[in-house]
PDBML (XML) file of the C-alpha atoms, coordinates in Angstrom:
<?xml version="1.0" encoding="UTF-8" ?>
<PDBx:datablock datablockName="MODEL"
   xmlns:PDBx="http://pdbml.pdb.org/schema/pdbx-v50.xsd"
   xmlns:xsi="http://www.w3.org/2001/XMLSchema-instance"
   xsi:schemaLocation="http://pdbml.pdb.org/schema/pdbx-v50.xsd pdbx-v50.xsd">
   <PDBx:atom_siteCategory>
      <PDBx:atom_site id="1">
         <PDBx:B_iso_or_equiv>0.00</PDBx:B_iso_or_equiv>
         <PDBx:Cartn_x>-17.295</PDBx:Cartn_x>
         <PDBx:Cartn_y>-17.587</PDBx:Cartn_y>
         <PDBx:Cartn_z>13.681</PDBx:Cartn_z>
         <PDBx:auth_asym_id>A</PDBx:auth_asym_id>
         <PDBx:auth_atom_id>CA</PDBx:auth_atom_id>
         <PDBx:auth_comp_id>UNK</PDBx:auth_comp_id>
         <PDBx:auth_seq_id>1</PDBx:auth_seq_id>
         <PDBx:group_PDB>ATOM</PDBx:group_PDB>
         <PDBx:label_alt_id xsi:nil="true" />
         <PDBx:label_asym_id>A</PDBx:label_asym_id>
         <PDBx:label_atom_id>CA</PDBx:label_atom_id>
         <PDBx:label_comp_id>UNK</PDBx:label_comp_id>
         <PDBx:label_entity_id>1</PDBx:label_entity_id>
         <PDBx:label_seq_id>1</PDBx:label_seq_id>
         <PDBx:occupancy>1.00</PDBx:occupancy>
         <PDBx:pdbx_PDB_model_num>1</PDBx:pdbx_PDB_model_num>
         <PDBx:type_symbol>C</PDBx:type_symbol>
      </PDBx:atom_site>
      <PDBx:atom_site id="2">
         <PDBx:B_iso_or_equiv>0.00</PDBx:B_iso_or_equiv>
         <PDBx:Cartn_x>-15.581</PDBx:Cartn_x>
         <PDBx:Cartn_y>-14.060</PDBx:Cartn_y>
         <PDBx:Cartn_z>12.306</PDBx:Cartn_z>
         <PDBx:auth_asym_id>A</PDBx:auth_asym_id>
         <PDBx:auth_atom_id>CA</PDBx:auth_atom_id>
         <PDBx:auth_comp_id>UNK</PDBx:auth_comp_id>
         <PDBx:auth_seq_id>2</PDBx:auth_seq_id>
         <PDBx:group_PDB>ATOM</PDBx:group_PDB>
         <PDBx:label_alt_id xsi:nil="true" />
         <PDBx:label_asym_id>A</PDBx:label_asym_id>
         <PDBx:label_atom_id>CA</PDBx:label_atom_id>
         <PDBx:label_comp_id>UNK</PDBx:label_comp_id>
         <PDBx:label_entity_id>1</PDBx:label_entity_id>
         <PDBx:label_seq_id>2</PDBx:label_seq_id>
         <PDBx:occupancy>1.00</PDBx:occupancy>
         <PDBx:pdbx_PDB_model_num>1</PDBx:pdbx_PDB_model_num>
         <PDBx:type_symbol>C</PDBx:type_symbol>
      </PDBx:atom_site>
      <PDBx:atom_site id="3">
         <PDBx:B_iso_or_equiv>0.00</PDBx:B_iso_or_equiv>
         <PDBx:Cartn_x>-17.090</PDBx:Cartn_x>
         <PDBx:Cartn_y>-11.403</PDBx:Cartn_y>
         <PDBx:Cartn_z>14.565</PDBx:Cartn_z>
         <PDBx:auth_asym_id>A</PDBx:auth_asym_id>
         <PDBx:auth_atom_id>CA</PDBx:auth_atom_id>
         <PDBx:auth_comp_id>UNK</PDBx:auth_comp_id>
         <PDBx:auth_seq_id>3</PDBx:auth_seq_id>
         <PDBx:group_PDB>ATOM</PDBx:group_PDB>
         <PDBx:label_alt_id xsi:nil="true" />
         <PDBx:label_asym_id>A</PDBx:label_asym_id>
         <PDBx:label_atom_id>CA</PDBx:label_atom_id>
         <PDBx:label_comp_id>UNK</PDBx:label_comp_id>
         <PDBx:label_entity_id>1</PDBx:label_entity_id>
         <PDBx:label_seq_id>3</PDBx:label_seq_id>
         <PDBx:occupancy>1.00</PDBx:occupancy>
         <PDBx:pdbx_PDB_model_num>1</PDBx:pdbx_PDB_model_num>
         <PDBx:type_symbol>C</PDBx:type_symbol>
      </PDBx:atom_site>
      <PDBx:atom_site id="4">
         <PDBx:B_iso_or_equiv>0.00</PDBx:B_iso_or_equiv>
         <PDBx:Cartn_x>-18.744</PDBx:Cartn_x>
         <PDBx:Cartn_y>-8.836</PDBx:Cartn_y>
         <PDBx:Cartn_z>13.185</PDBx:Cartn_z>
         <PDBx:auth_asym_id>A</PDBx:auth_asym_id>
         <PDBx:auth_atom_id>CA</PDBx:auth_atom_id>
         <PDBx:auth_comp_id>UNK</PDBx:auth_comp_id>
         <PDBx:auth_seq_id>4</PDBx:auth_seq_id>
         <PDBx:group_PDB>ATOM</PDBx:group_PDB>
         <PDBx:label_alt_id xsi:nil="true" />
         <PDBx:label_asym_id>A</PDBx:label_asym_id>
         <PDBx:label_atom_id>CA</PDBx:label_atom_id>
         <PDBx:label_comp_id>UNK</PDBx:label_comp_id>
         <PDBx:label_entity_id>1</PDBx:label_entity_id>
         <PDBx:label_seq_id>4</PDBx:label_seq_id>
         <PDBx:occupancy>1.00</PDBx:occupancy>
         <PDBx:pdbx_PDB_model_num>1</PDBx:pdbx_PDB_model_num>
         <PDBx:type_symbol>C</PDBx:type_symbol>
      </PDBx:atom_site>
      <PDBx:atom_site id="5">
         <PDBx:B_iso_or_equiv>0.00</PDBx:B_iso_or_equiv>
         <PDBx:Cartn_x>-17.183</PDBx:Cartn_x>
         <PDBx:Cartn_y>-5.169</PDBx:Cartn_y>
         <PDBx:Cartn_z>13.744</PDBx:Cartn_z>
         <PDBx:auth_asym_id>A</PDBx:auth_asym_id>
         <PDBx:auth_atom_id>CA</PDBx:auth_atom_id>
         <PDBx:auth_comp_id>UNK</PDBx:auth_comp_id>
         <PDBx:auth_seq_id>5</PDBx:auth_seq_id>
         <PDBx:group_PDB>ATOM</PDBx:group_PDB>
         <PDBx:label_alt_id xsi:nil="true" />
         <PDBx:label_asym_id>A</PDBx:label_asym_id>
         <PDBx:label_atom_id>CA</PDBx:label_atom_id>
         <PDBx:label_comp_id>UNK</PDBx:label_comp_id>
         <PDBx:label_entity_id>1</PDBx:label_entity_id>
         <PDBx:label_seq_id>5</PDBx:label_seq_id>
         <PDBx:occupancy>1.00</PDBx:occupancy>
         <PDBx:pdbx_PDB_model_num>1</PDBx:pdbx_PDB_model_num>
         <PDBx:type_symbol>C</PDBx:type_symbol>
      </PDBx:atom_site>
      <PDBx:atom_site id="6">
         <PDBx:B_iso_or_equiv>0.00</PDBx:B_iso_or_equiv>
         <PDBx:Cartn_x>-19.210</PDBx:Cartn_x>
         <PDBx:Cartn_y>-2.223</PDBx:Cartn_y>
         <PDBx:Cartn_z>14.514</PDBx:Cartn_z>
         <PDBx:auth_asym_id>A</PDBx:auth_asym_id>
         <PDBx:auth_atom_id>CA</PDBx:auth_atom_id>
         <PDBx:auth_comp_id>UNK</PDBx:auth_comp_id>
         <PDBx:auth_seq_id>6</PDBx:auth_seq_id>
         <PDBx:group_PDB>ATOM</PDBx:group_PDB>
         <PDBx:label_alt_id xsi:nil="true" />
         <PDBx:label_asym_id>A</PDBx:label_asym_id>
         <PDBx:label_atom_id>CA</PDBx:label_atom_id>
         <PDBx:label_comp_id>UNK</PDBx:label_comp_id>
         <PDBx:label_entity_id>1</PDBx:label_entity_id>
         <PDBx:label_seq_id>6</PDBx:label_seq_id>
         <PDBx:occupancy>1.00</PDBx:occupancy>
         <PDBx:pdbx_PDB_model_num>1</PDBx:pdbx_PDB_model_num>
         <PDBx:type_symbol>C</PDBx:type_symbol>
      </PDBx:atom_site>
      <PDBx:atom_site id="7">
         <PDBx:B_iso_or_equiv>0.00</PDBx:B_iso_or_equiv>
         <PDBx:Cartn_x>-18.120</PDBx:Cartn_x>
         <PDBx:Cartn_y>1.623</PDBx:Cartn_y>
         <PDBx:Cartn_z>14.790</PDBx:Cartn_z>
         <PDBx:auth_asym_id>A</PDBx:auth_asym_id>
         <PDBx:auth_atom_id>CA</PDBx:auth_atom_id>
         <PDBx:auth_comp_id>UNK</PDBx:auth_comp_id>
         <PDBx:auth_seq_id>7</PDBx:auth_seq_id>
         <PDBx:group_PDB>ATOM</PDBx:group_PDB>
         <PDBx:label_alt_id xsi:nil="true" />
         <PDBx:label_asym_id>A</PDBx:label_asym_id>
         <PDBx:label_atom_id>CA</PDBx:label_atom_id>
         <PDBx:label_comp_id>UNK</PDBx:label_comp_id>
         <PDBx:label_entity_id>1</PDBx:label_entity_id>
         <PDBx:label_seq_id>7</PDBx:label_seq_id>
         <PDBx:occupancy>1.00</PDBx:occupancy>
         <PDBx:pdbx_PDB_model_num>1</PDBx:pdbx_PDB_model_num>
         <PDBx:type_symbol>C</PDBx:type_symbol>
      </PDBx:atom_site>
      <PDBx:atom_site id="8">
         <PDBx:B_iso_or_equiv>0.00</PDBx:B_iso_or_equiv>
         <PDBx:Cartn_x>-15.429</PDBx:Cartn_x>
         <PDBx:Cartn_y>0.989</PDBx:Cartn_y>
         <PDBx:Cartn_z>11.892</PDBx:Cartn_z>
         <PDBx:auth_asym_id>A</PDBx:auth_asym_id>
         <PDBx:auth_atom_id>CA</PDBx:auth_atom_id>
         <PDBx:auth_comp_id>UNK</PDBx:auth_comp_id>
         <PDBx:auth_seq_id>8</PDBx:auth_seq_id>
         <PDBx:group_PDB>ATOM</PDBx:group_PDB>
         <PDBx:label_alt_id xsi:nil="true" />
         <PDBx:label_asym_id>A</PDBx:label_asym_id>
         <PDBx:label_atom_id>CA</PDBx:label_atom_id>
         <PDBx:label_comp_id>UNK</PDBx:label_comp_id>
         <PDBx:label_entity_id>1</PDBx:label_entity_id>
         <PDBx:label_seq_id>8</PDBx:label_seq_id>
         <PDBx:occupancy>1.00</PDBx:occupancy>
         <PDBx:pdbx_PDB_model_num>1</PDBx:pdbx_PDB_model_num>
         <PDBx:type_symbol>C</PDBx:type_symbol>
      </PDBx:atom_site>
      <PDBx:atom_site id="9">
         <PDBx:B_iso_or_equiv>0.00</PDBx:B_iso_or_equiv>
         <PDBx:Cartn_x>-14.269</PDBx:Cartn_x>
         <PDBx:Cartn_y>4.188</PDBx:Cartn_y>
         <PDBx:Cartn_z>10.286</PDBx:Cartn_z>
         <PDBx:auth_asym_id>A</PDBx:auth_asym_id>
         <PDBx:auth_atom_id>CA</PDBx:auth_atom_id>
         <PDBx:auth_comp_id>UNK</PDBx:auth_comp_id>
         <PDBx:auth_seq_id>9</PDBx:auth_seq_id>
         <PDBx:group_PDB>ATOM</PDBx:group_PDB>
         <PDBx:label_alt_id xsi:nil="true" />
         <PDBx:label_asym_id>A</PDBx:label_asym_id>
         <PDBx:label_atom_id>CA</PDBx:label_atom_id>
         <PDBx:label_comp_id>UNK</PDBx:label_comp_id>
         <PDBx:label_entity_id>1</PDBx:label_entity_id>
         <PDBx:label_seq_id>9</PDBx:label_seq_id>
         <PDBx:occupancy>1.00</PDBx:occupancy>
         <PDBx:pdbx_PDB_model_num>1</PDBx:pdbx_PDB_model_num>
         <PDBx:type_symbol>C</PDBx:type_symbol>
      </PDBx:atom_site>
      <PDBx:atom_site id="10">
         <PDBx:B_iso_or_equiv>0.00</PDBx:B_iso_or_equiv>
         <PDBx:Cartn_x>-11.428</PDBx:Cartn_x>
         <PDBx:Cartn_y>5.552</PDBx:Cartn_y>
         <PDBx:Cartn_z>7.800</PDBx:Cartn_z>
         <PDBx:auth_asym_id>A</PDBx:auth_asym_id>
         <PDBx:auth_atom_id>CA</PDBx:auth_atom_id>
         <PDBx:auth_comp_id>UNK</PDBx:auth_comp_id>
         <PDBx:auth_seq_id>10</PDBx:auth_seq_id>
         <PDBx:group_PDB>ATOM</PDBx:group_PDB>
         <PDBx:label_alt_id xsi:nil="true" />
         <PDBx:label_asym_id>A</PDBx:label_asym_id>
         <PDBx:label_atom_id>CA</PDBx:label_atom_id>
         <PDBx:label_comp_id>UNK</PDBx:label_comp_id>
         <PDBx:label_entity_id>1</PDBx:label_entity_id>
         <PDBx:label_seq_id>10</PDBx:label_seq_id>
         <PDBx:occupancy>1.00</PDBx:occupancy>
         <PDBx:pdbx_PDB_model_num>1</PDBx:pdbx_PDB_model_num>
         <PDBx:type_symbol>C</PDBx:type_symbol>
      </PDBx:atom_site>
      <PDBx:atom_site id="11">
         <PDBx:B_iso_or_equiv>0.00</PDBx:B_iso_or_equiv>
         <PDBx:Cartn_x>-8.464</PDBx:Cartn_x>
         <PDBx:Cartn_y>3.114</PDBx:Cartn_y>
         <PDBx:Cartn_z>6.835</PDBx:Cartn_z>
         <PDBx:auth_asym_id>A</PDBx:auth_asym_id>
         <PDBx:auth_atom_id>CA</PDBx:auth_atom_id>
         <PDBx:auth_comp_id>UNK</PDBx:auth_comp_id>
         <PDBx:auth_seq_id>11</PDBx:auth_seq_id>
         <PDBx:group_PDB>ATOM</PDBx:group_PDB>
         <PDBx:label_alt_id xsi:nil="true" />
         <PDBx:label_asym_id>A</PDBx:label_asym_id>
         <PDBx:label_atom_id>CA</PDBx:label_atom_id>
         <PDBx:label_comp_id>UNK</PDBx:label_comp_id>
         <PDBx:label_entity_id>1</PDBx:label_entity_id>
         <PDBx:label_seq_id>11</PDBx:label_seq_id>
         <PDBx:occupancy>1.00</PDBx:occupancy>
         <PDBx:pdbx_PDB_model_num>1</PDBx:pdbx_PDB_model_num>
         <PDBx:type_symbol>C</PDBx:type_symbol>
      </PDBx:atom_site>
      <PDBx:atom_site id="12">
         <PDBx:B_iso_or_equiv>0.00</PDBx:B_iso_or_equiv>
         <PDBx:Cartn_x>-9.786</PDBx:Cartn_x>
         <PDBx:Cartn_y>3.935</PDBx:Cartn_y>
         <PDBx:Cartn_z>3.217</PDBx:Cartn_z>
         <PDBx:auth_asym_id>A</PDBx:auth_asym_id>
         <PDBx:auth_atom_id>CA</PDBx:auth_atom_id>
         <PDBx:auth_comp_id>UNK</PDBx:auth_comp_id>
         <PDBx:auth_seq_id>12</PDBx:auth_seq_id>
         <PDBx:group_PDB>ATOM</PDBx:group_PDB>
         <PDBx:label_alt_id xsi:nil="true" />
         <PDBx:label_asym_id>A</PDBx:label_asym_id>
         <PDBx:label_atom_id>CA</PDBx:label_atom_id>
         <PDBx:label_comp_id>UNK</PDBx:label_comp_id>
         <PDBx:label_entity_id>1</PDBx:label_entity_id>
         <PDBx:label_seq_id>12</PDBx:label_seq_id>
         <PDBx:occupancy>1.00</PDBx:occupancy>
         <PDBx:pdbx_PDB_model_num>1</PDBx:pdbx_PDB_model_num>
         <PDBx:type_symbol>C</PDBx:type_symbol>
      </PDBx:atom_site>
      <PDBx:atom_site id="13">
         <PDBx:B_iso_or_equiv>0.00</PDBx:B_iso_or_equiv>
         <PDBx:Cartn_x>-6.284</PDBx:Cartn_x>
         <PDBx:Cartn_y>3.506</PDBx:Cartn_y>
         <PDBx:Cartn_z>1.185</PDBx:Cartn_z>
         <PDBx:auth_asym_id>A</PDBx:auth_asym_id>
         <PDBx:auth_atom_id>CA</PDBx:auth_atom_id>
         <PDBx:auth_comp_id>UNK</PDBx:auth_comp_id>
         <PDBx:auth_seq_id>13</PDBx:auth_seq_id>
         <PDBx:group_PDB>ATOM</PDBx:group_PDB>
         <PDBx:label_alt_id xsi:nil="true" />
         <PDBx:label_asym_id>A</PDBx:label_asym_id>
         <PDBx:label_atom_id>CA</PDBx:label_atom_id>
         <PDBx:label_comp_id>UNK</PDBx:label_comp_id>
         <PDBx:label_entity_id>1</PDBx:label_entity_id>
         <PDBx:label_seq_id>13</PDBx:label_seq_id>
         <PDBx:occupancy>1.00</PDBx:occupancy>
         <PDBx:pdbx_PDB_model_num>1</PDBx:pdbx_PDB_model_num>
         <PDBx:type_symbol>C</PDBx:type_symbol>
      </PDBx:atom_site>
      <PDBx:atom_site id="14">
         <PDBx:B_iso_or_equiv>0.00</PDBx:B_iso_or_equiv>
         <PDBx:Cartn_x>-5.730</PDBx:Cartn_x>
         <PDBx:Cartn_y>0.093</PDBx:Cartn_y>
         <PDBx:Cartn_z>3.110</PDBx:Cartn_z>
         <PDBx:auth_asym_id>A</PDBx:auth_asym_id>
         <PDBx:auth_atom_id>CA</PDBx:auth_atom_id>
         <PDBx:auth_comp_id>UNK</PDBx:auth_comp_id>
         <PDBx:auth_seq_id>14</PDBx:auth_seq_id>
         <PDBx:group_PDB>ATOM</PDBx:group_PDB>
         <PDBx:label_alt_id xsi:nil="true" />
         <PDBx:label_asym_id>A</PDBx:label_asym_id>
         <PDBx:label_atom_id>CA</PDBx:label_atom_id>
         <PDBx:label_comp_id>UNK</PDBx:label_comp_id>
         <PDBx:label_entity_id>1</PDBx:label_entity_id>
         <PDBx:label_seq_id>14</PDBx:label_seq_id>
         <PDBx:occupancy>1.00</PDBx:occupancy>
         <PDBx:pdbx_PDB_model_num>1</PDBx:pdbx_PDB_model_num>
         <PDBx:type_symbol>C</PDBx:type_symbol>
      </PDBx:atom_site>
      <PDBx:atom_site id="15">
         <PDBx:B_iso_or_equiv>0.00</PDBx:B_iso_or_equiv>
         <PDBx:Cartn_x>-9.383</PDBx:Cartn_x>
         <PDBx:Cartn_y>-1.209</PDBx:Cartn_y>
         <PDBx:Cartn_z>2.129</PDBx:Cartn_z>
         <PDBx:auth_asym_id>A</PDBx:auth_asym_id>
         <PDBx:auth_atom_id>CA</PDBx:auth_atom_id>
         <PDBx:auth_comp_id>UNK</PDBx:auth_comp_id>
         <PDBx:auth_seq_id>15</PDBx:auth_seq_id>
         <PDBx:group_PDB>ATOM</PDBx:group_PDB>
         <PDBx:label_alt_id xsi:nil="true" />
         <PDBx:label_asym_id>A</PDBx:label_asym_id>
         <PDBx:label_atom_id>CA</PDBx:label_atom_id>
         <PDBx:label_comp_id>UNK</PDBx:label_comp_id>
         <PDBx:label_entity_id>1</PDBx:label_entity_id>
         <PDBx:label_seq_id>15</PDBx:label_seq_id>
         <PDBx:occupancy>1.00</PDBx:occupancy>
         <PDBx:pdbx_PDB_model_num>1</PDBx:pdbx_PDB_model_num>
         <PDBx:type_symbol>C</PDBx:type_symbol>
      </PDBx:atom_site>
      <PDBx:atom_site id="16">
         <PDBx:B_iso_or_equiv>0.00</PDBx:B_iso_or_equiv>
         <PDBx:Cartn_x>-8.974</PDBx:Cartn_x>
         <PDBx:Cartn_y>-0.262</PDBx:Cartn_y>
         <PDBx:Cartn_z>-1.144</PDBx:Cartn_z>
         <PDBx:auth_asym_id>A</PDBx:auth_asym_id>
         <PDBx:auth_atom_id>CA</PDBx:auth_atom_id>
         <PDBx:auth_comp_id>UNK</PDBx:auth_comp_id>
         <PDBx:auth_seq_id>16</PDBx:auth_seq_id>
         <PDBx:group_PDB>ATOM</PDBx:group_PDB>
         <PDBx:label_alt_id xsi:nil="true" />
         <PDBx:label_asym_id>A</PDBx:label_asym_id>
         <PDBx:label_atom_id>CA</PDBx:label_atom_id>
         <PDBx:label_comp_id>UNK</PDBx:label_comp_id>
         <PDBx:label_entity_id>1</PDBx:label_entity_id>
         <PDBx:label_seq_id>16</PDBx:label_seq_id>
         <PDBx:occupancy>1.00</PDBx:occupancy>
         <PDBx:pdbx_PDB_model_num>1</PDBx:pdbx_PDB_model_num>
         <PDBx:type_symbol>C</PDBx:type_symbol>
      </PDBx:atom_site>
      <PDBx:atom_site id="17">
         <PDBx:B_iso_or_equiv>0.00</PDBx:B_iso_or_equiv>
         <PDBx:Cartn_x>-5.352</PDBx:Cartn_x>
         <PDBx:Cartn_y>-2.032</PDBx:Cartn_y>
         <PDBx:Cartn_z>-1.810</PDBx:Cartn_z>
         <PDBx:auth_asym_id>A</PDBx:auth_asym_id>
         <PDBx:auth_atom_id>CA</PDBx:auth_atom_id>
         <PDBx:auth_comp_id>UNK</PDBx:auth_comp_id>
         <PDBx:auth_seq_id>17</PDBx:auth_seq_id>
         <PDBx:group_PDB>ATOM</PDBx:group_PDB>
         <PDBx:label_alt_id xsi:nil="true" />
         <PDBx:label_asym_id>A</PDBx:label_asym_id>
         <PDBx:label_atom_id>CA</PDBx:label_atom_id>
         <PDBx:label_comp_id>UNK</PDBx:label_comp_id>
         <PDBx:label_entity_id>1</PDBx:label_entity_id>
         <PDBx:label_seq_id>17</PDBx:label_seq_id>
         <PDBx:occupancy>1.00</PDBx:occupancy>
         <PDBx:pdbx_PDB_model_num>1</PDBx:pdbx_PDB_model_num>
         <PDBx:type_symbol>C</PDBx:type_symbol>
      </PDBx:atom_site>
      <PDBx:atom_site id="18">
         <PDBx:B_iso_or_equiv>0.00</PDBx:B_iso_or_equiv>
         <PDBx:Cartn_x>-6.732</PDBx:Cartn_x>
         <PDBx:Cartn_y>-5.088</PDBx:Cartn_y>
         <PDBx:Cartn_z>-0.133</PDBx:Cartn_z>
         <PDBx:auth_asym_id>A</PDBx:auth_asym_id>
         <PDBx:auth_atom_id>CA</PDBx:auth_atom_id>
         <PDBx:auth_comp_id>UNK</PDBx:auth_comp_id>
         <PDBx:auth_seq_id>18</PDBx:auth_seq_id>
         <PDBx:group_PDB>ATOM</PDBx:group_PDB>
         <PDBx:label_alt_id xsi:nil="true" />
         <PDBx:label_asym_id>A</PDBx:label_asym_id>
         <PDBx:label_atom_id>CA</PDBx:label_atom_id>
         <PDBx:label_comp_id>UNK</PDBx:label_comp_id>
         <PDBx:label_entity_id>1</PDBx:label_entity_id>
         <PDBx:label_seq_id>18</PDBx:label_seq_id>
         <PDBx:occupancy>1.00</PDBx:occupancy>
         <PDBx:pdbx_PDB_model_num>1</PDBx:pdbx_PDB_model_num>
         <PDBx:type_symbol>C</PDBx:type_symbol>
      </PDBx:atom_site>
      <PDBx:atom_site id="19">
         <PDBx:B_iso_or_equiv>0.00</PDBx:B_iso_or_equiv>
         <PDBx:Cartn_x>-10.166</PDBx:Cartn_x>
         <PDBx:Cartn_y>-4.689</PDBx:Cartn_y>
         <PDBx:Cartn_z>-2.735</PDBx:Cartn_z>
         <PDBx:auth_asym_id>A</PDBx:auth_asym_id>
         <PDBx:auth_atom_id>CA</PDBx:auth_atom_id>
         <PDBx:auth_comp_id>UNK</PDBx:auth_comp_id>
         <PDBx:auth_seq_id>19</PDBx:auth_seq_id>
         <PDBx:group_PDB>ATOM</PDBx:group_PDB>
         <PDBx:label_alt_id xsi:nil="true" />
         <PDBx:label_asym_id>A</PDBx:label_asym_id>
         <PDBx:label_atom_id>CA</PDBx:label_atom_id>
         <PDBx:label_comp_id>UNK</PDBx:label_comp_id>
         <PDBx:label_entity_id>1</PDBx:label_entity_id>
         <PDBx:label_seq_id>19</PDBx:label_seq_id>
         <PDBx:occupancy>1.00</PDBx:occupancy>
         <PDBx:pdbx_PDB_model_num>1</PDBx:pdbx_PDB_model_num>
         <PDBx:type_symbol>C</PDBx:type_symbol>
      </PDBx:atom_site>
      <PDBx:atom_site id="20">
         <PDBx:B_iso_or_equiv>0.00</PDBx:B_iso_or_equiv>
         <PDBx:Cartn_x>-7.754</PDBx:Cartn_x>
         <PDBx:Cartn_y>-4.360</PDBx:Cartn_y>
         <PDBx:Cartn_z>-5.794</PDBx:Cartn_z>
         <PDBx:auth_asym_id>A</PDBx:auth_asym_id>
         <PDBx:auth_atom_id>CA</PDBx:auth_atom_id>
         <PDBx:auth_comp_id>UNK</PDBx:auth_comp_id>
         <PDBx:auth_seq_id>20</PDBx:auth_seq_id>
         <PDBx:group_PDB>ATOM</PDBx:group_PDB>
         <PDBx:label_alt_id xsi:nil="true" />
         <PDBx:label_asym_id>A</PDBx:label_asym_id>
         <PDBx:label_atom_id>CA</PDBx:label_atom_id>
         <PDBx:label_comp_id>UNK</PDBx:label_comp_id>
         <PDBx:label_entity_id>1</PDBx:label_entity_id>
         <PDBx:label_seq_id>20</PDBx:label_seq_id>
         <PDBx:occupancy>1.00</PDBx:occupancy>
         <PDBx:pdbx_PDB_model_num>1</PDBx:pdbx_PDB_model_num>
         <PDBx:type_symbol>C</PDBx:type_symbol>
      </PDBx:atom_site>
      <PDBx:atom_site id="21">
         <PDBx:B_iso_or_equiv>0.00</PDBx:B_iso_or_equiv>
         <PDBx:Cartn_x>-5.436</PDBx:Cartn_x>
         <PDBx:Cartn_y>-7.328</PDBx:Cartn_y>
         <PDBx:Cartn_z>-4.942</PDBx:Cartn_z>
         <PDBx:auth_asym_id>A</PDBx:auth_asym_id>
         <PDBx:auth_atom_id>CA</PDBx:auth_atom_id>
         <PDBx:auth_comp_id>UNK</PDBx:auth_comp_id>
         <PDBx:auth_seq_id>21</PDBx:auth_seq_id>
         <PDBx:group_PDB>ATOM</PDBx:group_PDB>
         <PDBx:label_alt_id xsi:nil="true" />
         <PDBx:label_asym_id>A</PDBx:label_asym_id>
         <PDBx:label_atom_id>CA</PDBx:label_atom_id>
         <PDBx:label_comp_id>UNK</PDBx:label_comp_id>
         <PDBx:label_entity_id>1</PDBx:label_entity_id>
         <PDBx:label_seq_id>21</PDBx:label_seq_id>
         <PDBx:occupancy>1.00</PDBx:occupancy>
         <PDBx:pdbx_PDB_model_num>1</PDBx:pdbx_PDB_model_num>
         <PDBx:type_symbol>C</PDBx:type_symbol>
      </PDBx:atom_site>
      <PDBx:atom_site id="22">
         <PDBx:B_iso_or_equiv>0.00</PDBx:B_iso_or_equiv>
         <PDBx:Cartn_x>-8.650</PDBx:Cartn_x>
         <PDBx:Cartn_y>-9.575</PDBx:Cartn_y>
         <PDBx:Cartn_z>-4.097</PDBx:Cartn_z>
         <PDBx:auth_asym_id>A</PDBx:auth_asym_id>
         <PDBx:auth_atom_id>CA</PDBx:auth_atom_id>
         <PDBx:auth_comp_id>UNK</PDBx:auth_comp_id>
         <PDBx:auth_seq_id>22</PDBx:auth_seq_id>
         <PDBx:group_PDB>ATOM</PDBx:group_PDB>
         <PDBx:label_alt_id xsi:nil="true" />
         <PDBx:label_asym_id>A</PDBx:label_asym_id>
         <PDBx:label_atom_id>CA</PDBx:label_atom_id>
         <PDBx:label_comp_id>UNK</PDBx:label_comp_id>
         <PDBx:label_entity_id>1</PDBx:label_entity_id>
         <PDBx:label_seq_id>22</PDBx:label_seq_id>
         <PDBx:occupancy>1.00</PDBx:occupancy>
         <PDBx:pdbx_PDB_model_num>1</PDBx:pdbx_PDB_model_num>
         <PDBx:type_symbol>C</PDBx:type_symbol>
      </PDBx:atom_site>
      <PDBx:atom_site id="23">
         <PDBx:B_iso_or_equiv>0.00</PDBx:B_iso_or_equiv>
         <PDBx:Cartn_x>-10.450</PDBx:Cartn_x>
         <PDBx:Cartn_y>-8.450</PDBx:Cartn_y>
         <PDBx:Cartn_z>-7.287</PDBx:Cartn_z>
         <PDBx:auth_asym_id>A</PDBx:auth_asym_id>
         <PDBx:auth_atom_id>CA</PDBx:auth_atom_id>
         <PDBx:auth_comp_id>UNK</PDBx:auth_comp_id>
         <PDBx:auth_seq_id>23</PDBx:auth_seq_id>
         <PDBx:group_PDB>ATOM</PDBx:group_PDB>
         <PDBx:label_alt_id xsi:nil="true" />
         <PDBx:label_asym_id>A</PDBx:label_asym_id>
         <PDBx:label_atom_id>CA</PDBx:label_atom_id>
         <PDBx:label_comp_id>UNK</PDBx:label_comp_id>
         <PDBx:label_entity_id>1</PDBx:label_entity_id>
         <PDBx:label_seq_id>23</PDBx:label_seq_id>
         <PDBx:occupancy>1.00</PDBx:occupancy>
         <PDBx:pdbx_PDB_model_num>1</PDBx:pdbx_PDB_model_num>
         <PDBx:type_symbol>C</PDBx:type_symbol>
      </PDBx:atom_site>
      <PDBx:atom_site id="24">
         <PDBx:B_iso_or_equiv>0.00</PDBx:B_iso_or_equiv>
         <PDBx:Cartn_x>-6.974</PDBx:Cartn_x>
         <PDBx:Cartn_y>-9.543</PDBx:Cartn_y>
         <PDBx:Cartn_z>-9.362</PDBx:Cartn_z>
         <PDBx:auth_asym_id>A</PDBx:auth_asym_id>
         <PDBx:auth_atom_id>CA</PDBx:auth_atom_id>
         <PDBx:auth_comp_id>UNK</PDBx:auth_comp_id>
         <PDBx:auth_seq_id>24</PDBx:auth_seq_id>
         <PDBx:group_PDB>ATOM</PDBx:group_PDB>
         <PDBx:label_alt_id xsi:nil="true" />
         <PDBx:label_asym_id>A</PDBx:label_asym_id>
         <PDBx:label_atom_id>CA</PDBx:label_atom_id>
         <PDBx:label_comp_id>UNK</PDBx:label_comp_id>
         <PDBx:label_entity_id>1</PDBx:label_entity_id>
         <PDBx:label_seq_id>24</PDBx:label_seq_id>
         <PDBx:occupancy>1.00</PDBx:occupancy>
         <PDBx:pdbx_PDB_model_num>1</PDBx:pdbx_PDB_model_num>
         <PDBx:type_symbol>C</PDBx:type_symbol>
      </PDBx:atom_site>
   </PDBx:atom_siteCategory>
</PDBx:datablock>
């Protein structure tokens, strides 16, 4: 039931901190 998001752009520092912490 998550929607799905269209027309998403930048937030590239936050995405990548949330990547690293999920990865460790």
């Amino acid at each position: 039931t998550i929607p799905s998001i269209n027309g998403f752009v930048g937030r590239d520092d936050y995405l990548k901190s949330l990547r690293v912490s999920y990865r460790q």
